[in-house]
C-alpha atoms as a PDB file:
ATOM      1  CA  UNK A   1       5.309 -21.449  12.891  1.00  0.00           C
ATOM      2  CA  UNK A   2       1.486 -22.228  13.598  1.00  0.00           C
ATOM      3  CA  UNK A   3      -0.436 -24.175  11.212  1.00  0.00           C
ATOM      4  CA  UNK A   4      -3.417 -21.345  11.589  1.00  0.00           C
ATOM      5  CA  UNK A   5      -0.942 -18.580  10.761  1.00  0.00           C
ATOM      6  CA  UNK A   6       1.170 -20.394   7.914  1.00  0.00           C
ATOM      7  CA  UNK A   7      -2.497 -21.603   6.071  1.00  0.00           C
ATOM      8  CA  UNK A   8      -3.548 -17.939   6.261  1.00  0.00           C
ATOM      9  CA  UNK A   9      -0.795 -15.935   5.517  1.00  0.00           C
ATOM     10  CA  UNK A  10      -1.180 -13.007   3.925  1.00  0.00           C
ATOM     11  CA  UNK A  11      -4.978 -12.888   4.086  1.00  0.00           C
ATOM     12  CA  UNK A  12      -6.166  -9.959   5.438  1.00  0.00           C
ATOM     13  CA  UNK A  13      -7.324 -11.088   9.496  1.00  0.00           C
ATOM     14  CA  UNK A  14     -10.664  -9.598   9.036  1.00  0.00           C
ATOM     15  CA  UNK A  15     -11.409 -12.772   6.405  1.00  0.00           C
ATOM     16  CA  UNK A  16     -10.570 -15.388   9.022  1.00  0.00           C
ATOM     17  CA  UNK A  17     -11.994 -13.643  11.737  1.00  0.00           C
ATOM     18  CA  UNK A  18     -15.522 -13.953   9.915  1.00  0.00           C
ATOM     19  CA  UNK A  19     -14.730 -17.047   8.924  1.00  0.00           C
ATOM     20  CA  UNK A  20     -14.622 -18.220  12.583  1.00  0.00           C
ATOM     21  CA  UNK A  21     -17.405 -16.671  13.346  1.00  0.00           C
ATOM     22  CA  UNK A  22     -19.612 -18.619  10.945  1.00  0.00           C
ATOM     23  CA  UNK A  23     -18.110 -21.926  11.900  1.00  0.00           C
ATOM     24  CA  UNK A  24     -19.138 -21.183  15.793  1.00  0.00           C
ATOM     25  CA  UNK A  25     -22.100 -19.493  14.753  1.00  0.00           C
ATOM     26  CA  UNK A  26     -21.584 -16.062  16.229  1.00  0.00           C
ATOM     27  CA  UNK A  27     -23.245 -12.790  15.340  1.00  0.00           C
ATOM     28  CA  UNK A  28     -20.844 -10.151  14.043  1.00  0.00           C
ATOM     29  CA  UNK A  29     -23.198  -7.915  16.330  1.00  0.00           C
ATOM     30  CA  UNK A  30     -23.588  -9.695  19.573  1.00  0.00           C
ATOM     31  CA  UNK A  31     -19.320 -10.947  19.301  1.00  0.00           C
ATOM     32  CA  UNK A  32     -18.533  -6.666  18.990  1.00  0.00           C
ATOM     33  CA  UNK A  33     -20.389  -5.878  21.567  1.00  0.00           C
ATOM     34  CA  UNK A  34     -19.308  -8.544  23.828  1.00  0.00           C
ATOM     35  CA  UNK A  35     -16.095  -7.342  23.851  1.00  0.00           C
ATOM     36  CA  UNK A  36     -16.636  -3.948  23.873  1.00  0.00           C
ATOM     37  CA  UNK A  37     -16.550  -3.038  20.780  1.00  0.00           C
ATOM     38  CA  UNK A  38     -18.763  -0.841  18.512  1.00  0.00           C
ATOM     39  CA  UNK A  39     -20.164  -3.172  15.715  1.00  0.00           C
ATOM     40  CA  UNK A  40     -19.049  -0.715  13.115  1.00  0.00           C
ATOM     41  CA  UNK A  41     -15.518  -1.457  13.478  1.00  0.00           C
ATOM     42  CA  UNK A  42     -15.775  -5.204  13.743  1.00  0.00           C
ATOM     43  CA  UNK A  43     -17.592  -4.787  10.677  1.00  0.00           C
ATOM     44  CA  UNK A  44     -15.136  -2.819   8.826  1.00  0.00           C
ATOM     45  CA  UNK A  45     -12.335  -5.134   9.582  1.00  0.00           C
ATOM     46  CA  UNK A  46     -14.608  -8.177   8.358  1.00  0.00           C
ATOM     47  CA  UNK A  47     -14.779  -6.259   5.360  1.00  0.00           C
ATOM     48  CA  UNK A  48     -10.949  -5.634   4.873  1.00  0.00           C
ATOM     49  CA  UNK A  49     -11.836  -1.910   4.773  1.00  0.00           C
ATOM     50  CA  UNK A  50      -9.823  -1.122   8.083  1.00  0.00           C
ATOM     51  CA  UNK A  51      -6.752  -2.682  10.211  1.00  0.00           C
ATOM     52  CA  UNK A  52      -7.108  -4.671  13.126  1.00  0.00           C
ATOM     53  CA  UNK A  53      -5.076  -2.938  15.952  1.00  0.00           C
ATOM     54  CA  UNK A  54      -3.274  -5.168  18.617  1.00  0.00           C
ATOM     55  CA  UNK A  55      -5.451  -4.442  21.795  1.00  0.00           C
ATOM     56  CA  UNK A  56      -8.568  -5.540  19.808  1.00  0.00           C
ATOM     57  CA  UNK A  57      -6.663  -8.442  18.339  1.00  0.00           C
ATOM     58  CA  UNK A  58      -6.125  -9.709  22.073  1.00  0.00           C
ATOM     59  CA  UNK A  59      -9.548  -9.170  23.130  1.00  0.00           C
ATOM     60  CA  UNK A  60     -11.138 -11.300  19.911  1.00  0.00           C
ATOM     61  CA  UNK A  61      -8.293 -13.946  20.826  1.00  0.00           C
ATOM     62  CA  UNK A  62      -9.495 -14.245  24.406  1.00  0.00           C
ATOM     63  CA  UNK A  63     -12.816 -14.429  23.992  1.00  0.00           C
ATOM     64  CA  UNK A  64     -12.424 -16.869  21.181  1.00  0.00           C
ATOM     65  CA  UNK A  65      -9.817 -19.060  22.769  1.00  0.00           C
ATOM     66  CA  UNK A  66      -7.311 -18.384  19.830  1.00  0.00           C
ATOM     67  CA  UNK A  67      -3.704 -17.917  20.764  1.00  0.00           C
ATOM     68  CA  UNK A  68      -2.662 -14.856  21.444  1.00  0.00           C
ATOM     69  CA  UNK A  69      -1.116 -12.792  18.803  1.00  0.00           C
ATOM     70  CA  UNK A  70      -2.494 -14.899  15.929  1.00  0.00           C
ATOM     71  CA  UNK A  71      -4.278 -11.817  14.719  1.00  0.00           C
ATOM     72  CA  UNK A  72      -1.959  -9.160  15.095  1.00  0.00           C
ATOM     73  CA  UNK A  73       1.119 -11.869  13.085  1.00  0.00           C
ATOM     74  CA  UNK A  74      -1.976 -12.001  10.239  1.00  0.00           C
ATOM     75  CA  UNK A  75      -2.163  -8.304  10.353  1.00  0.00           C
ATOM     76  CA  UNK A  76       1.458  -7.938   9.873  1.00  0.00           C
ATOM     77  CA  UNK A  77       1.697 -10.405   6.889  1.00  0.00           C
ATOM     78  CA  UNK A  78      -1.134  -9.034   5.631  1.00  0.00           C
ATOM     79  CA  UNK A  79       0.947  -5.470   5.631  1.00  0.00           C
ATOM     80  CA  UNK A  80       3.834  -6.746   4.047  1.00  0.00           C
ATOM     81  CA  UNK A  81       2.093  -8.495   1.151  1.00  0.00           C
ATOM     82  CA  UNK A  82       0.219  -5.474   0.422  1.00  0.00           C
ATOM     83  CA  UNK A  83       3.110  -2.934   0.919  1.00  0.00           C
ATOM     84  CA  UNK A  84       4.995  -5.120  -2.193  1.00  0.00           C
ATOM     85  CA  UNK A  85       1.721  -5.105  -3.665  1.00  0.00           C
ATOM     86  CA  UNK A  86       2.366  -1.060  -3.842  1.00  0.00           C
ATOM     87  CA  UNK A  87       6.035  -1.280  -4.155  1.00  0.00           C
ATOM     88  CA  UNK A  88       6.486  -3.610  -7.233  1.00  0.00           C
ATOM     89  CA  UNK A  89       3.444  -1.577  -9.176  1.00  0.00           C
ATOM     90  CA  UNK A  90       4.387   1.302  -8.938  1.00  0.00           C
ATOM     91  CA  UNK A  91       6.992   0.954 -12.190  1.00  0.00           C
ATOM     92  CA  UNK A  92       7.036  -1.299 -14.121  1.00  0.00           C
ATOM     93  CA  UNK A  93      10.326  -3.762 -13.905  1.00  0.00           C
ATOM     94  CA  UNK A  94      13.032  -1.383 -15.171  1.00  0.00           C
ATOM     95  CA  UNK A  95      15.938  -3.453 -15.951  1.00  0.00           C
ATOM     96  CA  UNK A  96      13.844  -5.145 -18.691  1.00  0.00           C
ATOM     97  CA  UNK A  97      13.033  -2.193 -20.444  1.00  0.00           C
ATOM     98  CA  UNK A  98      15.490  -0.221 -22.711  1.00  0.00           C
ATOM     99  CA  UNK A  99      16.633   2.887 -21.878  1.00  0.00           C
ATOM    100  CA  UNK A 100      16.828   3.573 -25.691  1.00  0.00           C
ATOM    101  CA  UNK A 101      13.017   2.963 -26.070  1.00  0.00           C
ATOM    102  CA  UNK A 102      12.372   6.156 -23.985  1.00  0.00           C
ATOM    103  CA  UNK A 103      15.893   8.194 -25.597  1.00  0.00           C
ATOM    104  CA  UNK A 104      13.827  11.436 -25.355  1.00  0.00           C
ATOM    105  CA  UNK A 105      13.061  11.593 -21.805  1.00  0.00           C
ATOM    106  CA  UNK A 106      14.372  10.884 -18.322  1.00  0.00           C
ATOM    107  CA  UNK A 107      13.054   6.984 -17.710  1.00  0.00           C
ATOM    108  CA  UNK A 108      12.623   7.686 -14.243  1.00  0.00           C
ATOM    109  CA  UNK A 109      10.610  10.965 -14.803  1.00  0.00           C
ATOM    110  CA  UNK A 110       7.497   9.110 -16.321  1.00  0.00           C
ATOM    111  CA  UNK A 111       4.385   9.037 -14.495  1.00  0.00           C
ATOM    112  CA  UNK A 112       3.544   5.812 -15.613  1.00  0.00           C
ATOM    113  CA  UNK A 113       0.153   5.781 -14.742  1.00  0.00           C
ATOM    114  CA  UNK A 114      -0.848   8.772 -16.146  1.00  0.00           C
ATOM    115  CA  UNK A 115       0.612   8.397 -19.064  1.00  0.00           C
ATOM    116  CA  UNK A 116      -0.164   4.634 -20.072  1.00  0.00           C
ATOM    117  CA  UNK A 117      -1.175   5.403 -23.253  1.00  0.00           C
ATOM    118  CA  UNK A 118       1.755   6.745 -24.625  1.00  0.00           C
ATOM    119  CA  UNK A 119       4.120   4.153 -22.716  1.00  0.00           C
ATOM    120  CA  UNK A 120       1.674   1.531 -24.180  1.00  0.00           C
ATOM    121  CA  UNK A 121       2.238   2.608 -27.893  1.00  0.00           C
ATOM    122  CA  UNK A 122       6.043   3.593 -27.688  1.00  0.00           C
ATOM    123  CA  UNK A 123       6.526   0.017 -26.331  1.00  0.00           C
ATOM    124  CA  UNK A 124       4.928  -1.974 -28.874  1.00  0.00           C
ATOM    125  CA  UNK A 125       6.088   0.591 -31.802  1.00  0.00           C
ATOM    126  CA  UNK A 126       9.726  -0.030 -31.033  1.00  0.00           C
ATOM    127  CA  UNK A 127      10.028  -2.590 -28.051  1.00  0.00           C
ATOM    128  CA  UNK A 128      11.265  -6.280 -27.773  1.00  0.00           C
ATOM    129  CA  UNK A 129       8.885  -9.314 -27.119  1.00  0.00           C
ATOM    130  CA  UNK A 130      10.722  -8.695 -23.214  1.00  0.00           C
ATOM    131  CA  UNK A 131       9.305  -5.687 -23.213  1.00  0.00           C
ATOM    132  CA  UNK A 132       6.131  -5.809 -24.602  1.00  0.00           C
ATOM    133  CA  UNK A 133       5.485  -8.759 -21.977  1.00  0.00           C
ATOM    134  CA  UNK A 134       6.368  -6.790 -19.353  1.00  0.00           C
ATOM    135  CA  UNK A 135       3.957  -3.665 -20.034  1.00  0.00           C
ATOM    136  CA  UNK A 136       1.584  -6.308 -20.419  1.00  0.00           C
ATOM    137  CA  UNK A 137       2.254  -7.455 -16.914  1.00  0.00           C
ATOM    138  CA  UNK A 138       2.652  -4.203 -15.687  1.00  0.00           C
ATOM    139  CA  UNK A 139      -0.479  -2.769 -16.893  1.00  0.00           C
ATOM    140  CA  UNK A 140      -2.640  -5.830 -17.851  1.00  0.00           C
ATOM    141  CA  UNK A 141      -3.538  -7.187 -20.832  1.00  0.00           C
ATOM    142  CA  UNK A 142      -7.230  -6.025 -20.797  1.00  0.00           C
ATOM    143  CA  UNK A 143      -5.474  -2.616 -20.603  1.00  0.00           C
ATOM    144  CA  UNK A 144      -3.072  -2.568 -23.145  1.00  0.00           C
ATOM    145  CA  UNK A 145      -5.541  -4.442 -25.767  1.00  0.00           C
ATOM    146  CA  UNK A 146      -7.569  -2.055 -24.903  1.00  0.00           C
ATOM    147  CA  UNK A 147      -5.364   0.609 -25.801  1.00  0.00           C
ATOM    148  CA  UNK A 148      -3.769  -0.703 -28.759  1.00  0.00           C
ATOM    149  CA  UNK A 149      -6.888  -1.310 -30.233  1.00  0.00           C
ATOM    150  CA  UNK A 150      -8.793   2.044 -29.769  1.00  0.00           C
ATOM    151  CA  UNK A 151      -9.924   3.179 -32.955  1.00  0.00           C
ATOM    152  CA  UNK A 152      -9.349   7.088 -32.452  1.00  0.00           C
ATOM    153  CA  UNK A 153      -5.714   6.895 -31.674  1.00  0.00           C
ATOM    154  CA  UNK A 154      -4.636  10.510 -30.615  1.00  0.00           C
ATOM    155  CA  UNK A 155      -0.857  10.657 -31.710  1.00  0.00           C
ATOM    156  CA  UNK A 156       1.550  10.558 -28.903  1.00  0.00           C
ATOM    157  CA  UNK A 157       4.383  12.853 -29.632  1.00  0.00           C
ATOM    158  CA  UNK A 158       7.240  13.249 -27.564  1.00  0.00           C
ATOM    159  CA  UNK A 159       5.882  15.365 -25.742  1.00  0.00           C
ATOM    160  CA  UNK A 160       3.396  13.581 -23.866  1.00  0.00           C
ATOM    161  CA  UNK A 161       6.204  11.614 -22.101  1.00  0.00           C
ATOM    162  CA  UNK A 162       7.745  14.205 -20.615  1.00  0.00           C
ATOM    163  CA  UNK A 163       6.942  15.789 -17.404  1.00  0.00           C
END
């Protein structure tokens, strides 16, 4: 695989697209419109804010002499990294949690983050150290200190857990 693509993988293209910019000392400005592009966009995908579509890749590619399709493959990592971004926080890890801890309601009926509160607290009432580290990963630690520590502590019945 290319050196460029295997040092930047996973980094949104918009990042190293800037980044070459400023080592040839091109305008973001001047470069868009150049290639026919509205500044706006170019901007936006600096920014990370927007995707950076294949026949736009292949115009910044030519015009900078980088090989073609080194923009759209950065895209694409880019994509996958943050779709198991979304994927894997979604829940937390479910094999490591007990079914037992959550006996009063259907595990995989919890909105988990709306109700982070209650999870929080039912964890470290009755969970393992397993557990309890893996709410903290789930959810942060800033979070569940934050939580756990709240001085007005509104019980959390069963109820709450349910949906």
């Amino acid at each position: 695989m290319n050196k460029f693509i295997e040092k930047y993988k996973g980094i949104h293209p918009g990042f190293i697209l800037e980044r070459e910019l400023q080592k040839r000392m091109i305008r973001q400005r001047p470069f868009a419109l150049s290639i026919n592009e509205h500044p706006q966009t170019l901007n936006a995908i600096i920014k990370g804010k927007r995707s950076l579509n294949i026949p736009l890749a292949l115009k910044i590619e030519e015009k900078l002499g980088i090989e073609e399709g080194t923009f759209s493959i950065l895209q694409t990592f880019y994509d996958i990294v943050s779709t198991k971004k979304k994927i894997s926080s979604n829940t937390p890890n479910l094999s490591v949690l007990r079914k037992a801890l959550f006996w009063d309601t259907d595990i995989s009926k919890i909105d988990w983050n709306r109700q982070f509160k209650a999870v929080i607290h039912r964890v470290f009432e009755r969970g393992n150290d397993t557990e309890k580290n893996e709410i903290r990963r789930f959810y942060g630690v800033k979070k569940v200190e934050a939580v756990l520590s709240a001085k007005t502590r509104a019980p959390y019945s069963v109820s709450h857990l349910k949906t």
